[in-house]
Each structure stands twice: as C-alpha cells, then as structure tokens.
C-alpha atoms as a PDB file:
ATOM      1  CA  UNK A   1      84.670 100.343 106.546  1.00  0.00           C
ATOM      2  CA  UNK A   2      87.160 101.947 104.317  1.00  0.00           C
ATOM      3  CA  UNK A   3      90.611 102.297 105.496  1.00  0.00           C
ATOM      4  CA  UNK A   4      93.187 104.456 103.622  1.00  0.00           C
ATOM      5  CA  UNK A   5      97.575 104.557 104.398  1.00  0.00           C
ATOM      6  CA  UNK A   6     100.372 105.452 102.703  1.00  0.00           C
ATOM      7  CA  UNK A   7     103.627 105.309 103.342  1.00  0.00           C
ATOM      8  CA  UNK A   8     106.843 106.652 101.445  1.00  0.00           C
ATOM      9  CA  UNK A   9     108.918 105.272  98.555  1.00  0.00           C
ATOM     10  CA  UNK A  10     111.575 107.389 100.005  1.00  0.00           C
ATOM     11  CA  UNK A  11     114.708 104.792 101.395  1.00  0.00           C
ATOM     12  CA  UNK A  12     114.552 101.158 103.044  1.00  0.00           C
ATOM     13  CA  UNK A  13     111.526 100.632 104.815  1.00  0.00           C
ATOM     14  CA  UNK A  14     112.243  99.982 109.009  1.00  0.00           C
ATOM     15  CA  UNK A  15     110.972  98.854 112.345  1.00  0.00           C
ATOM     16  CA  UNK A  16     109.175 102.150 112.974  1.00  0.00           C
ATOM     17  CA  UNK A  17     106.808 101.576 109.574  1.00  0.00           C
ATOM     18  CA  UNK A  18     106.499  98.821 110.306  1.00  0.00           C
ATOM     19  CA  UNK A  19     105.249  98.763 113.759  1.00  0.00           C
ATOM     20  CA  UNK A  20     103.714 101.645 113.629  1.00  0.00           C
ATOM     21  CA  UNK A  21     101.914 101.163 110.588  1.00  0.00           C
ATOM     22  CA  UNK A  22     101.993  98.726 108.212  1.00  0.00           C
ATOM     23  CA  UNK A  23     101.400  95.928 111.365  1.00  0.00           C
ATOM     24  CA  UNK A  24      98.166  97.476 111.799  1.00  0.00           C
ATOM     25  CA  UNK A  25      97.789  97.805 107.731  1.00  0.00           C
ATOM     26  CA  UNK A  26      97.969  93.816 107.408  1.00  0.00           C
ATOM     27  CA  UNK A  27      95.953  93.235 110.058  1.00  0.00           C
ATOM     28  CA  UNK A  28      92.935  95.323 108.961  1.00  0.00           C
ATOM     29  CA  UNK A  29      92.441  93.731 105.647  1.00  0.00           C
ATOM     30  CA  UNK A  30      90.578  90.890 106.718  1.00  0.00           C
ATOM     31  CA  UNK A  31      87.322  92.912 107.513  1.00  0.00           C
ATOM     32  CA  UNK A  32      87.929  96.086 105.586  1.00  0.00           C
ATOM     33  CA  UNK A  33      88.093  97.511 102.678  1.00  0.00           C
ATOM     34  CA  UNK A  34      91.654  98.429 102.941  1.00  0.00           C
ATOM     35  CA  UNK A  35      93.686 101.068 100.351  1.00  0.00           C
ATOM     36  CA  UNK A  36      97.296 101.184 100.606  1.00  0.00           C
ATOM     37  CA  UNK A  37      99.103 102.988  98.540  1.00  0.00           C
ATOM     38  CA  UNK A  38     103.352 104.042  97.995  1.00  0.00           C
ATOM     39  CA  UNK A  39     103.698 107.730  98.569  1.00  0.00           C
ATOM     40  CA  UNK A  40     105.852 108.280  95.374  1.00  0.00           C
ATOM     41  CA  UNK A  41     104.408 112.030  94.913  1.00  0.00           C
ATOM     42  CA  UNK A  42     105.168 112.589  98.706  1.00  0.00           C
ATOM     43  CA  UNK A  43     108.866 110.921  98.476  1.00  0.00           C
ATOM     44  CA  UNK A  44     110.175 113.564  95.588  1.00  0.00           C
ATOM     45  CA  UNK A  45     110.232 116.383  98.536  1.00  0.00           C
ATOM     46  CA  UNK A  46     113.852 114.299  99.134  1.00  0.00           C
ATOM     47  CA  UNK A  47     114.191 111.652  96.470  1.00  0.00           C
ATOM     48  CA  UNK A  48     115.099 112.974  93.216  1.00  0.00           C
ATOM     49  CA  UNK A  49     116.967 110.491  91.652  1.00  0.00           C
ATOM     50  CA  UNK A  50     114.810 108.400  89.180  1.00  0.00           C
ATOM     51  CA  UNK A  51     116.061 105.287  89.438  1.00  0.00           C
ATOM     52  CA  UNK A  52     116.448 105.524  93.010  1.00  0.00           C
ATOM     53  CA  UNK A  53     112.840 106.508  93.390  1.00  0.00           C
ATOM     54  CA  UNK A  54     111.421 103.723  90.776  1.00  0.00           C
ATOM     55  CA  UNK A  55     114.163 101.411  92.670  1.00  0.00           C
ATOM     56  CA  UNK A  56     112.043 102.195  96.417  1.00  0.00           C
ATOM     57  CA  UNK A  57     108.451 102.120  95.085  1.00  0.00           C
ATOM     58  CA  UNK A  58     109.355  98.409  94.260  1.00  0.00           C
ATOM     59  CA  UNK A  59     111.094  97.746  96.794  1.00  0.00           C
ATOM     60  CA  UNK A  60     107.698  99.012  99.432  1.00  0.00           C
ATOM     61  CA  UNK A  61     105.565  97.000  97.266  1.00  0.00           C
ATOM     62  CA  UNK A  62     107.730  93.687  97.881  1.00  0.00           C
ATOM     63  CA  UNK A  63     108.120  94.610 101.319  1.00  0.00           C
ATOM     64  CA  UNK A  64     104.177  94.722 101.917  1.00  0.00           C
ATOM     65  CA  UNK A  65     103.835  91.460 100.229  1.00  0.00           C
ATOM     66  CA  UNK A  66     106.986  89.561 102.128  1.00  0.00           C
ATOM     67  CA  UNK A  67     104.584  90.938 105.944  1.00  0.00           C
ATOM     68  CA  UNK A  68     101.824  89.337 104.609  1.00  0.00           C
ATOM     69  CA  UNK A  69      99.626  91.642 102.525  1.00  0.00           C
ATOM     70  CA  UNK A  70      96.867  90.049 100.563  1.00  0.00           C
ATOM     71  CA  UNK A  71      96.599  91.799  96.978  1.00  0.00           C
ATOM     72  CA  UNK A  72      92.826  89.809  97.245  1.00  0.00           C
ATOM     73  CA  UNK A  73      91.964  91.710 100.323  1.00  0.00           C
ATOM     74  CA  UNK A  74      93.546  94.927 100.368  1.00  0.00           C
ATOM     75  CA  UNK A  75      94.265  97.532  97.593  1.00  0.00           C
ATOM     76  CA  UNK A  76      98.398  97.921  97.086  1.00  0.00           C
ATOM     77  CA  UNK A  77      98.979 100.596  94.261  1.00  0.00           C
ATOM     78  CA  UNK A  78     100.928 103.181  93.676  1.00  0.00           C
ATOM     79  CA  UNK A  79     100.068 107.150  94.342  1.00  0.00           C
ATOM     80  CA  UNK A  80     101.208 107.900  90.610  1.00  0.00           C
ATOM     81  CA  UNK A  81      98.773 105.745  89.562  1.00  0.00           C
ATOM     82  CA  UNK A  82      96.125 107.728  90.777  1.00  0.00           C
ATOM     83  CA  UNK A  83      97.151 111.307  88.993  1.00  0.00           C
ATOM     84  CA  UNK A  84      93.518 112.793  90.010  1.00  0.00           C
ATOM     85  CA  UNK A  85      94.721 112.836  93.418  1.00  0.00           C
ATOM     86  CA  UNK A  86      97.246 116.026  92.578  1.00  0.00           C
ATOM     87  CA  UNK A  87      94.646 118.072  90.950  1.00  0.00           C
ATOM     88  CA  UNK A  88      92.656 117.783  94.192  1.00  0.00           C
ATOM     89  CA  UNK A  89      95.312 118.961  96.036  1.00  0.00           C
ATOM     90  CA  UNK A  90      95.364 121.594  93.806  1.00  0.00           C
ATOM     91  CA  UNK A  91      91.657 122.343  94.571  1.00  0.00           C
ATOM     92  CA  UNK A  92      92.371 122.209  98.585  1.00  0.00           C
ATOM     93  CA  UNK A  93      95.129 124.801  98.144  1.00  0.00           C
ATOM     94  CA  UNK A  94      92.284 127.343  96.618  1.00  0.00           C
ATOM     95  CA  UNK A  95      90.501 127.014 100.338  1.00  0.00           C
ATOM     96  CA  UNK A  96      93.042 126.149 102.812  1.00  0.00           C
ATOM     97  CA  UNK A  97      94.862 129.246 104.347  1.00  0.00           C
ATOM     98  CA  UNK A  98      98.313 129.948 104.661  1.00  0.00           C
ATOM     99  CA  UNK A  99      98.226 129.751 108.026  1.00  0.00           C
ATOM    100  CA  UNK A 100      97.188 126.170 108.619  1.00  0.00           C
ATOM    101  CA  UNK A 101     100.083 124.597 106.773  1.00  0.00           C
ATOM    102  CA  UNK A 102     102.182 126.877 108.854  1.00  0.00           C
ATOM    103  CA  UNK A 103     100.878 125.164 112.115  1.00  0.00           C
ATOM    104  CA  UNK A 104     102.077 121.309 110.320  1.00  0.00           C
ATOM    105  CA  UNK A 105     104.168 119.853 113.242  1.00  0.00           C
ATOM    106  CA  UNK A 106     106.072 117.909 110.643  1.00  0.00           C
ATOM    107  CA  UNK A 107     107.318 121.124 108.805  1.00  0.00           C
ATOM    108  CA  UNK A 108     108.463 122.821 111.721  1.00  0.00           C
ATOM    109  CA  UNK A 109     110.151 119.581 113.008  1.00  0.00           C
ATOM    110  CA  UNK A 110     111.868 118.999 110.188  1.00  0.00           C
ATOM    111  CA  UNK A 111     112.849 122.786 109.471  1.00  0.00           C
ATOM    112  CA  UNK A 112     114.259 122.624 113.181  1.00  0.00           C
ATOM    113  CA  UNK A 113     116.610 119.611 112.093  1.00  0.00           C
ATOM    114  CA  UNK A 114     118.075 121.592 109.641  1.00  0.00           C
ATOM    115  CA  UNK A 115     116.356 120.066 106.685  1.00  0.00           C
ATOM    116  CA  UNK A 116     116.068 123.226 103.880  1.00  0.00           C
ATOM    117  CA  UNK A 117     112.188 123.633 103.007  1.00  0.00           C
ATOM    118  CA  UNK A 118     110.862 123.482  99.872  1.00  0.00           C
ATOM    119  CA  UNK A 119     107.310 124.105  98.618  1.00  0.00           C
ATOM    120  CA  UNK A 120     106.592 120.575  98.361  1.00  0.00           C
ATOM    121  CA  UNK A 121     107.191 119.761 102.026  1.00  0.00           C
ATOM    122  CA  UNK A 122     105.464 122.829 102.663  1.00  0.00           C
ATOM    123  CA  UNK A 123     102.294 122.044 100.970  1.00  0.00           C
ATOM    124  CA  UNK A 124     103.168 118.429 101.949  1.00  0.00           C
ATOM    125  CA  UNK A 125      99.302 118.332 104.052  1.00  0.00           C
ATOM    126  CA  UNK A 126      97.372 119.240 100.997  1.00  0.00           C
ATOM    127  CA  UNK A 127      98.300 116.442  99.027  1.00  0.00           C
ATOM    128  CA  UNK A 128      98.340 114.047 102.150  1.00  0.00           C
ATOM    129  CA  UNK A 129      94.513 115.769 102.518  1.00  0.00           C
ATOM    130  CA  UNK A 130      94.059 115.015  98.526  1.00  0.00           C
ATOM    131  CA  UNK A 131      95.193 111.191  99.689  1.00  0.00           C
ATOM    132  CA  UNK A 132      92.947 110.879 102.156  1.00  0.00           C
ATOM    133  CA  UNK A 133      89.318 112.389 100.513  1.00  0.00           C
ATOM    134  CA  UNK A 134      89.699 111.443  97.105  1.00  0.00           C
ATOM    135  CA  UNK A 135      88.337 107.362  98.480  1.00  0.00           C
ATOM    136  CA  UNK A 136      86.123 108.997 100.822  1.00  0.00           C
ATOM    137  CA  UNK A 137      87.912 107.198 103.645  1.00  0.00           C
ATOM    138  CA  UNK A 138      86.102 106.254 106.503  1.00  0.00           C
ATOM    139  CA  UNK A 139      89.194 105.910 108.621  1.00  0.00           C
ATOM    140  CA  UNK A 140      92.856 106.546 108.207  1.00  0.00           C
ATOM    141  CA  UNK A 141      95.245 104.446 111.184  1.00  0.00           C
ATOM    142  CA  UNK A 142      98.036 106.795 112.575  1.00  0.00           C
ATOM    143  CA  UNK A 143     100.758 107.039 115.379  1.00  0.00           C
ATOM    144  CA  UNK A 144      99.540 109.861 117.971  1.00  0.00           C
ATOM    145  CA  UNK A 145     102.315 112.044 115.695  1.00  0.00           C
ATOM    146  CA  UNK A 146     100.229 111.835 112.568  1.00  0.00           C
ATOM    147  CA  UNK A 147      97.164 112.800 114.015  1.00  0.00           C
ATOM    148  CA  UNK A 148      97.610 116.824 113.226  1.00  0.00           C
ATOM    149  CA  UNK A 149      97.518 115.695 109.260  1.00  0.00           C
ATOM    150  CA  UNK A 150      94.076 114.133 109.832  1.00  0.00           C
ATOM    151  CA  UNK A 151      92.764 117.251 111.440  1.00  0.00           C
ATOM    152  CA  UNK A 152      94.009 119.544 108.956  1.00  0.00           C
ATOM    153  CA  UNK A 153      92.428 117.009 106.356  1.00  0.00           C
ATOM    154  CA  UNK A 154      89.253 117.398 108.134  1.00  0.00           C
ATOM    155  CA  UNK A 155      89.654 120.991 107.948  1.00  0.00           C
ATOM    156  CA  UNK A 156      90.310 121.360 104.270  1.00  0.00           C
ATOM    157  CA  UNK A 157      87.294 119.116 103.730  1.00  0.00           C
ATOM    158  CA  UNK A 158      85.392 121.550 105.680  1.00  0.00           C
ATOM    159  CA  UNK A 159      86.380 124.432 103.879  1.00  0.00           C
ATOM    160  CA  UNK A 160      85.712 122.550 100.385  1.00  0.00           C
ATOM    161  CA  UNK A 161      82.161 121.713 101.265  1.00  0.00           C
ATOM    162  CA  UNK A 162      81.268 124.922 102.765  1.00  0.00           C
ATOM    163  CA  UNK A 163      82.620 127.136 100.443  1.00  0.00           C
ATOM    164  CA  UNK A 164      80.875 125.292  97.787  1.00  0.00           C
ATOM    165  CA  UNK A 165      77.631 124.692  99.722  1.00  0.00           C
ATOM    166  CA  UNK A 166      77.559 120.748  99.174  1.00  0.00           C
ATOM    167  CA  UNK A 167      78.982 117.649 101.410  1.00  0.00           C
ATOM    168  CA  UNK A 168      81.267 116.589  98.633  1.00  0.00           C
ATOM    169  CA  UNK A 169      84.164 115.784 100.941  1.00  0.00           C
ATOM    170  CA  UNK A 170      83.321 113.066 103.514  1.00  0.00           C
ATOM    171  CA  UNK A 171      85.360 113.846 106.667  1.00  0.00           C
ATOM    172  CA  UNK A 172      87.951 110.819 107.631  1.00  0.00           C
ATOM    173  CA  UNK A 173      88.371 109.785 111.506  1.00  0.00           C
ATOM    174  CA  UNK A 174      91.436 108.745 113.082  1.00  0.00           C
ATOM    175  CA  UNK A 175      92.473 105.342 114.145  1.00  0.00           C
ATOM    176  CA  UNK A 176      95.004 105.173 116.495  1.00  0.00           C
ATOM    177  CA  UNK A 177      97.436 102.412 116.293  1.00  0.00           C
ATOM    178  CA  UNK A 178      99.549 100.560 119.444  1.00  0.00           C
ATOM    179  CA  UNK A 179     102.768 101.892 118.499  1.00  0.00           C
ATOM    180  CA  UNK A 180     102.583 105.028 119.035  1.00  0.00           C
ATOM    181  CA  UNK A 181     106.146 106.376 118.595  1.00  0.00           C
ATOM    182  CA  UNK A 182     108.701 103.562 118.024  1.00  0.00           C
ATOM    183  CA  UNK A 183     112.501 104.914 118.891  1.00  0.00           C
ATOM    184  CA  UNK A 184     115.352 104.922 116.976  1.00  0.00           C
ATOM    185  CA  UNK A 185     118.690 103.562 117.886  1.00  0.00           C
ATOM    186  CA  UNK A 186     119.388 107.235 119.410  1.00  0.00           C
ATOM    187  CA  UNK A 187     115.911 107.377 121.190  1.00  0.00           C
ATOM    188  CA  UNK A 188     114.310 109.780 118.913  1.00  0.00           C
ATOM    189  CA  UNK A 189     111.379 108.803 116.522  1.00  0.00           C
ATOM    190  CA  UNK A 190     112.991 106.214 113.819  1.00  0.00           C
ATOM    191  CA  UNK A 191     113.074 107.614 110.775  1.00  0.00           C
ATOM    192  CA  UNK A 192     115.003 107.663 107.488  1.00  0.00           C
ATOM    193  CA  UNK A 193     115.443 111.260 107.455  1.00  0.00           C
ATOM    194  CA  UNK A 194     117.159 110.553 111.030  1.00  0.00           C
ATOM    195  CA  UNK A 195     119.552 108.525 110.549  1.00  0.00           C
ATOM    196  CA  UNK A 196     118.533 106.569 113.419  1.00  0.00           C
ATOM    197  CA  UNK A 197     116.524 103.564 111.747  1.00  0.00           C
ATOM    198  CA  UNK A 198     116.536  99.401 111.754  1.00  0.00           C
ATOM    199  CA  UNK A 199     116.007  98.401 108.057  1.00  0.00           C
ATOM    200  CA  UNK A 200     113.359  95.276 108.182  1.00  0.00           C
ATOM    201  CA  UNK A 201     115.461  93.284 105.754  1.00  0.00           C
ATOM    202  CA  UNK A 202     119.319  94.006 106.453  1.00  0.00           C
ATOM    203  CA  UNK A 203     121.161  91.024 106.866  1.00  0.00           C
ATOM    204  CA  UNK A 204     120.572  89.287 110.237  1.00  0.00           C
ATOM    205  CA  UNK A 205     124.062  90.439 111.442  1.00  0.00           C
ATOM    206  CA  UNK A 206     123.525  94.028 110.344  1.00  0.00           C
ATOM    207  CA  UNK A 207     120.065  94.346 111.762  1.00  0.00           C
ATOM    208  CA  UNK A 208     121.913  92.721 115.210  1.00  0.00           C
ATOM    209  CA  UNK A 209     124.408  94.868 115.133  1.00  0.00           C
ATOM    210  CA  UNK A 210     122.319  98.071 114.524  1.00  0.00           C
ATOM    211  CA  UNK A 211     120.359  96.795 117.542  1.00  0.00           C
ATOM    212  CA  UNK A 212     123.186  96.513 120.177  1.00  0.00           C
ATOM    213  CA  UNK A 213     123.824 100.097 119.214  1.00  0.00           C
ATOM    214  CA  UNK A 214     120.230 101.534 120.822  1.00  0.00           C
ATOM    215  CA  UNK A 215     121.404 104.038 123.106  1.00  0.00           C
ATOM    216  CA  UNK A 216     120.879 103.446 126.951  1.00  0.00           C
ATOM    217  CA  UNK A 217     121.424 104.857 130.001  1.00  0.00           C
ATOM    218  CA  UNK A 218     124.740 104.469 132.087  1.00  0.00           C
ATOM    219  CA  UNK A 219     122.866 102.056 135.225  1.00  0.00           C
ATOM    220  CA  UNK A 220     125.014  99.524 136.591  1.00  0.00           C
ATOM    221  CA  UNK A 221     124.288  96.063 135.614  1.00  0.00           C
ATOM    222  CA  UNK A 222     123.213  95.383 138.905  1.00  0.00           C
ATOM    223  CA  UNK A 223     121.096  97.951 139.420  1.00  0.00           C
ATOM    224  CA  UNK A 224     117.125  97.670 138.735  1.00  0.00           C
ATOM    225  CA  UNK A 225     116.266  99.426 135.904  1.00  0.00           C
ATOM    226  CA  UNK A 226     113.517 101.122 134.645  1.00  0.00           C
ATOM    227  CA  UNK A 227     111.649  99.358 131.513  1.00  0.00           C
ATOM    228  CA  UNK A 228     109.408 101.937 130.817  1.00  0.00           C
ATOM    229  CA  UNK A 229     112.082 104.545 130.215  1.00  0.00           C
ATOM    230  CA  UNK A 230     113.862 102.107 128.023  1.00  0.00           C
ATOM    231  CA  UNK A 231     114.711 102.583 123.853  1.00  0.00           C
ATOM    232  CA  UNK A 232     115.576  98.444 123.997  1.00  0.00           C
ATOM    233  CA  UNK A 233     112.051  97.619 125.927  1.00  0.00           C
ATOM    234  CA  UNK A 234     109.873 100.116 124.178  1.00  0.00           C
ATOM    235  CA  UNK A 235     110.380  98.392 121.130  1.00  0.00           C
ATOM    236  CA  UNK A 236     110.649  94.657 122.542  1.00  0.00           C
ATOM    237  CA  UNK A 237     107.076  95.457 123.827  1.00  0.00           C
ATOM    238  CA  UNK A 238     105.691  95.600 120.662  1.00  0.00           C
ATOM    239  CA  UNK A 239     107.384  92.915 118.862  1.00  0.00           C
ATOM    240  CA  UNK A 240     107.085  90.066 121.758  1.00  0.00           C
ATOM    241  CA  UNK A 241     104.732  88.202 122.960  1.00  0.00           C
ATOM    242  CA  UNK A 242     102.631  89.498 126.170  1.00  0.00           C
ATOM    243  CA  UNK A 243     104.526  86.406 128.527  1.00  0.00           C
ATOM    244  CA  UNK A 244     107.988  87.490 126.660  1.00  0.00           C
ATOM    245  CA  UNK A 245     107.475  91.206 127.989  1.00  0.00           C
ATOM    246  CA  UNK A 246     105.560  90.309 131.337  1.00  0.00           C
ATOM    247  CA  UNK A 247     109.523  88.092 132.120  1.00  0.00           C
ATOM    248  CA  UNK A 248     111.594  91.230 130.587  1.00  0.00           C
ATOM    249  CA  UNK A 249     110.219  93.603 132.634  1.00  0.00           C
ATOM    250  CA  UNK A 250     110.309  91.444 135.746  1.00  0.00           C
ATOM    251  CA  UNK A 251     114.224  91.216 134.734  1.00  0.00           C
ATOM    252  CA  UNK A 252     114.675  94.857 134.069  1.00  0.00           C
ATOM    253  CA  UNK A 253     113.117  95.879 137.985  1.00  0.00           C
ATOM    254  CA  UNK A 254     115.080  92.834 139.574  1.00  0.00           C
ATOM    255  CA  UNK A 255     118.564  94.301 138.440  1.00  0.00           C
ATOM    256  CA  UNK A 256     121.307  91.498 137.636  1.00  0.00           C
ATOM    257  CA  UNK A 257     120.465  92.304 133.827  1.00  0.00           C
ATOM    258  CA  UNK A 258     122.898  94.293 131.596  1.00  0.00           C
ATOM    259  CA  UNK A 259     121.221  96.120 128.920  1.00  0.00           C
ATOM    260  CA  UNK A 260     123.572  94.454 126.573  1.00  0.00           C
ATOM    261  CA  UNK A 261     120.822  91.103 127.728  1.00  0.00           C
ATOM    262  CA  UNK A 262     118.135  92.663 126.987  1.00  0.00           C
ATOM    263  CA  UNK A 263     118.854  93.856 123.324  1.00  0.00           C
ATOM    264  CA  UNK A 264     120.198  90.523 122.196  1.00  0.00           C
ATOM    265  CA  UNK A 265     116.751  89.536 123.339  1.00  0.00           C
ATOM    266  CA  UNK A 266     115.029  91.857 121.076  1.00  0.00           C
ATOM    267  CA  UNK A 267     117.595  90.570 118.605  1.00  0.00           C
ATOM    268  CA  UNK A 268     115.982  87.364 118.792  1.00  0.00           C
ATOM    269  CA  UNK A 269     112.613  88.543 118.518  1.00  0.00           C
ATOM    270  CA  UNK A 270     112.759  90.460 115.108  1.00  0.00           C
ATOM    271  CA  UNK A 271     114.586  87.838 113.805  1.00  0.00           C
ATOM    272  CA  UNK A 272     111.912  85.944 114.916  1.00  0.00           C
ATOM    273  CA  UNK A 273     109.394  87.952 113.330  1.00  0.00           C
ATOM    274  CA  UNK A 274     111.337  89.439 110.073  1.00  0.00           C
ATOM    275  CA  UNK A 275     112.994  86.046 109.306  1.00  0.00           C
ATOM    276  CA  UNK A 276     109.729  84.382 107.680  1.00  0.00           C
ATOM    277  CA  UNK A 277     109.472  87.484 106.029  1.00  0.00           C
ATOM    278  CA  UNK A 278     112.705  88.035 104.566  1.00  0.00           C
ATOM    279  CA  UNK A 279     112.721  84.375 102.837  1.00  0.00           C
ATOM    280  CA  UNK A 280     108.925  85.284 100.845  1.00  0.00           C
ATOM    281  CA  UNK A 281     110.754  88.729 100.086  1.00  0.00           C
ATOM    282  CA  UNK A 282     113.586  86.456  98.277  1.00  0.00           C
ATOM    283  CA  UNK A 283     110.716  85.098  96.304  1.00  0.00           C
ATOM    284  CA  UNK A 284     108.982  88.434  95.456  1.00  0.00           C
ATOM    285  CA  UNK A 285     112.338  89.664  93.950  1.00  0.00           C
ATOM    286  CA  UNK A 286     112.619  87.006  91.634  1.00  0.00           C
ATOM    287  CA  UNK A 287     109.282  87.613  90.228  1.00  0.00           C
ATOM    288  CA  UNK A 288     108.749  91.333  89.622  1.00  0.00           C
ATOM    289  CA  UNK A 289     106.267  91.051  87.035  1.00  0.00           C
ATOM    290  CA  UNK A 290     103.731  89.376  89.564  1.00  0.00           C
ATOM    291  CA  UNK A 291     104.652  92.481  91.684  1.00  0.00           C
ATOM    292  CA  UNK A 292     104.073  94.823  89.031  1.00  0.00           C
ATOM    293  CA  UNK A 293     100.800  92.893  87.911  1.00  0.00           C
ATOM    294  CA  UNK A 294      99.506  93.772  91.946  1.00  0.00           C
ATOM    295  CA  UNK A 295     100.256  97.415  91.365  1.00  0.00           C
ATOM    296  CA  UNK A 296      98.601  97.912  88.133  1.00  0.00           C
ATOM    297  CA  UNK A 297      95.075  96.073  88.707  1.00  0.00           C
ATOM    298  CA  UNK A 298      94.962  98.003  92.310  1.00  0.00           C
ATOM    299  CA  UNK A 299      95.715 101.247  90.925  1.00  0.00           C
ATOM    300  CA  UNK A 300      92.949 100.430  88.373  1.00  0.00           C
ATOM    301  CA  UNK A 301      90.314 100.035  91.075  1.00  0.00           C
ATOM    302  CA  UNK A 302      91.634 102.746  93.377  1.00  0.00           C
ATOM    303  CA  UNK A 303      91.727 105.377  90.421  1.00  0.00           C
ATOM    304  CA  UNK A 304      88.132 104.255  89.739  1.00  0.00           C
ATOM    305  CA  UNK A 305      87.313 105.209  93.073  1.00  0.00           C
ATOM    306  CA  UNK A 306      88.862 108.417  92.568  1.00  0.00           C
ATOM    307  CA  UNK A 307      87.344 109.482  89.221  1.00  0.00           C
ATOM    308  CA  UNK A 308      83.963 109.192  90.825  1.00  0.00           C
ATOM    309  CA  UNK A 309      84.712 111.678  93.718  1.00  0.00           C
ATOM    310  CA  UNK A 310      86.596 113.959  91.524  1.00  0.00           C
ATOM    311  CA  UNK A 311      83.403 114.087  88.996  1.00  0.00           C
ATOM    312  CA  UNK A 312      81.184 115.334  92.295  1.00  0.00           C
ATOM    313  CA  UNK A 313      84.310 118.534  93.013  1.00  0.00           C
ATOM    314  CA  UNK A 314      85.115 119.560  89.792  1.00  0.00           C
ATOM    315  CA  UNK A 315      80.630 119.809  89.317  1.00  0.00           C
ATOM    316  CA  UNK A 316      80.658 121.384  92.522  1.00  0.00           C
ATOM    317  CA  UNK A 317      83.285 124.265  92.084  1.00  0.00           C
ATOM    318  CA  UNK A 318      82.738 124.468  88.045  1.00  0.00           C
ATOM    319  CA  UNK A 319      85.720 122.725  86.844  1.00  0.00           C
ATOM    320  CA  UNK A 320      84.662 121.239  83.027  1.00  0.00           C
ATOM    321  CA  UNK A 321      86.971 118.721  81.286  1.00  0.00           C
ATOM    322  CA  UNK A 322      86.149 117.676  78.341  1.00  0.00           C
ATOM    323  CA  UNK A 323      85.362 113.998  77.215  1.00  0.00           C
ATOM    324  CA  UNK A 324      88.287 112.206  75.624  1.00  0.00           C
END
C-alpha cells in the first residue's frame, strides 16, 4: 500500500502534528510503502524569508528522524525536490472550476481569522491535489478536518481522466487517524498560524509552562468534572497509556481534582514521550550532512516516481518536452 503526507516547513513543529499526523506517519512505515515529504512549496503562502524557510525544512526533517522515522522504510524528502509536482498542479488548474476551491474549508477559515488571501492559499488544493496523484497514492492519513482536500483531490482526478478520456490519475482514499482534532492551549485546533501551539522540542520548562496555560473551565476543585469536555484530557488521551486515562477520567468524575492536577499530569506524559526524542534530535543537529544525505536519496526515488506519472499526463493531454 502506498501512503503519501506532508506536512509544512512553515514554524516549529507541535503536539497537534504530531499527534495528529506524524504518530500515525511513523507507525505506518513498517508495512507500507510510506512517502513523506516537507511542504516547502505549501509553506511560502506565509514564509517568505529564505533563511527562515531553508532554517524549518531542516528543522521538520530532524524532527521526523528524533520520533523515530526510518529513512530505510519510509521516503523523507523534500517537496522542492520533486519540481514535476508544480507543473501538475498547473495541469489540475486547466480542469478544476473556480468554484470548488471556493468551497476549501481551510480558505474560508483562515480568511475568517483575518489572515489576507493570496493566490497561493487560494489555489493551495491544487497543489495539495498535485501532492497527492503525482505517486499514485493509494491512501493519504488525515484528521476528520483534512478530509475536504482529499475529496477535492479525488475530484480533480476525476476531471483529469475524463476530460482526457484515460484513467491516468488513480483516485487516493482517506485514512482517518485517532486524533482527530488536537486543541490548542485556547481550545481551538493547535496550529502555528494560531498562536495557540505546544512546540515538541521547547525546553522542558517552556513546554510545562505552555501546558499549565490550556484554558479550562471555572468548576470548583471539588466539583466532578467532565473529561470529555476537557482541552487538558483531550490531549492526555492520546498521549497516555489506556490504564493512565482509564485513572484520569475516574479522577476527573470523582471531583477532589483541580485542573491544575491534571495538566501537570499531562506534563509528565509528553515529557515522557518527547524526552527520548529530544536527546536523538541533539544528535541529528550535530550531523546535518547525514540529514541532508536522507533528503537527497529520497527525493531521488520519490521524483522517479513522479517522472513516470507525469510521462502518462503530459501524453494524455499533448504536453511534448523535449529530451535533454
């Protein structure tokens, strides 16, 4: 099975990528054939600093390595590696209507928050689309929020192959992942853009202190309280073990628990989790050449990939490039 993910070069990664995606990532490269690539392309709609932008695309790549991704199981590389994958977004844009990237949750979320639109987070689906077809994925993982983009990449595949009259474009499904929506420290979705995030690798006391700051309701210590309501349990949940949750919850209906208990408990757990992680990252820092090394030979094999699919569209709507 193919699996295909990206995720943005666009700031410190968090808790929300990494729960609700690259968890699942690492854990579906031991029976897949996994591609995983840094959205660098994606992250210029609001990174446009060069260094800063070169600066994060490392900085992704190390953190994938410090969680445990295998460079001899899964495929790490870099979108820009892969330039192919912008002239088939080109070629979506010549059958996709208007209308349909008008409909993209995403844009209207983010135009609602203020955020000025420009054409690149406007067109933002076709190249996610491009992403996704150019490896003829069989499956792409996704929170419940991302699932719109896979539909729309379904569509544009459908409008490719039937406007040309050939199945050129193999049509991805969606795997859902656990984590559906992780909350930030102000109960929204966690998110760079937000504000609102817990960076995987801040220093222990930052990442505590960023913690004790999830907003939470105003019920009375000894009250019982409601875990499935909670910003502090909703991530616990997904970062504990099943017994760990099972006793938290129990705690949170009994009352006698301030919340102020329950997120140095979470506390505990991503350092728990992270702090493994954030010693290999040490590692991976000092030796940026092996790092690049993973990049290039995976953005060799995924660009293979892509040259092959992009041979079948450019025969199928008359595109000719010559031979170099």
């Amino acid at each position: 099975m193919r699996i295909l993910s990206g995720i943005q070069s666009s700031g410190k990664l968090h808790l929300g990528n990494y729960l609700g995606a690259m968890k699942q990532h690492i854990e579906l490269q031991a029976e897949n054939e996994c591609f995983f690539f840094i959205a660098n392309f994606h992250a210029l709609t609001t990174v446009q600093d060069a260094k800063v932008l070169r600066d994060n695309t490392l900085d992704v790549a190390i953190d994938y390595l410090a969680l445990g991704l295998d460079p001899h199981k899964a495929n790490l590389f870099r979108q820009s590696d892969v330039p192919e994958v912008t002239e088939l977004a080109w070629i979506l844009s010549t059958v996709t209507g208007k209308g349909l990237l008008e409909r993209a949750h995403s844009y209207k979320d983010k135009v609602d928050k203020g955020i000025e639109p420009s054409m690149g987070l406007f067109t933002y689906p076709l190249l996610m689309a491009a992403d996704i077809l150019i490896y003829r994925s069989d499956l792409v993982p996704v929170g419940k929020d991302q699932v719109q983009h896979i539909e729309m990449t379904r569509d544009m595949a459908g409008y490719f192959n039937n406007k040309f009259g050939r199945e050129v474009l193999k049509l991805p499904a969606v795997k859902l992942n656990d984590a559906l929506i992780v909350p930030g420290i102000d109960g929204q979705k966690m998110s760079k853009s937000y504000g609102n995030a817990i960076n995987l690798f801040d220093p222990p006391k930052e990442t505590r202190k960023r913690i004790m700051s999830i907003r939470t309701d105003s019920t009375p210590v000894e009250a019982p309280k409601n875990p499935d309501t909670c910003n502090v349990f909703a991530i616990y949940k997904l970062m504990a073990t099943p017994e760990e949750v099972a006793a938290l919850r129990k705690k949170y209906l009994a009352g006698g628990m301030g919340y102020g208990e329950a997120k140095s408990l979470l506390a505990d757990v991503v350092e728990r989790v992270l702090g493994p992680a954030r010693e290999r990252r040490e590692k991976l820092v000092a030796n940026a050449s092996y790092v690049e090394d993973v990049l290039v030979a995976a953005g060799k094999r995924a660009r293979s990939v892509a040259n092959s699919v992009m041979a079948d569209v450019r025969d199928a709507c008359g595109i000719v490039v010559s031979k170099q």
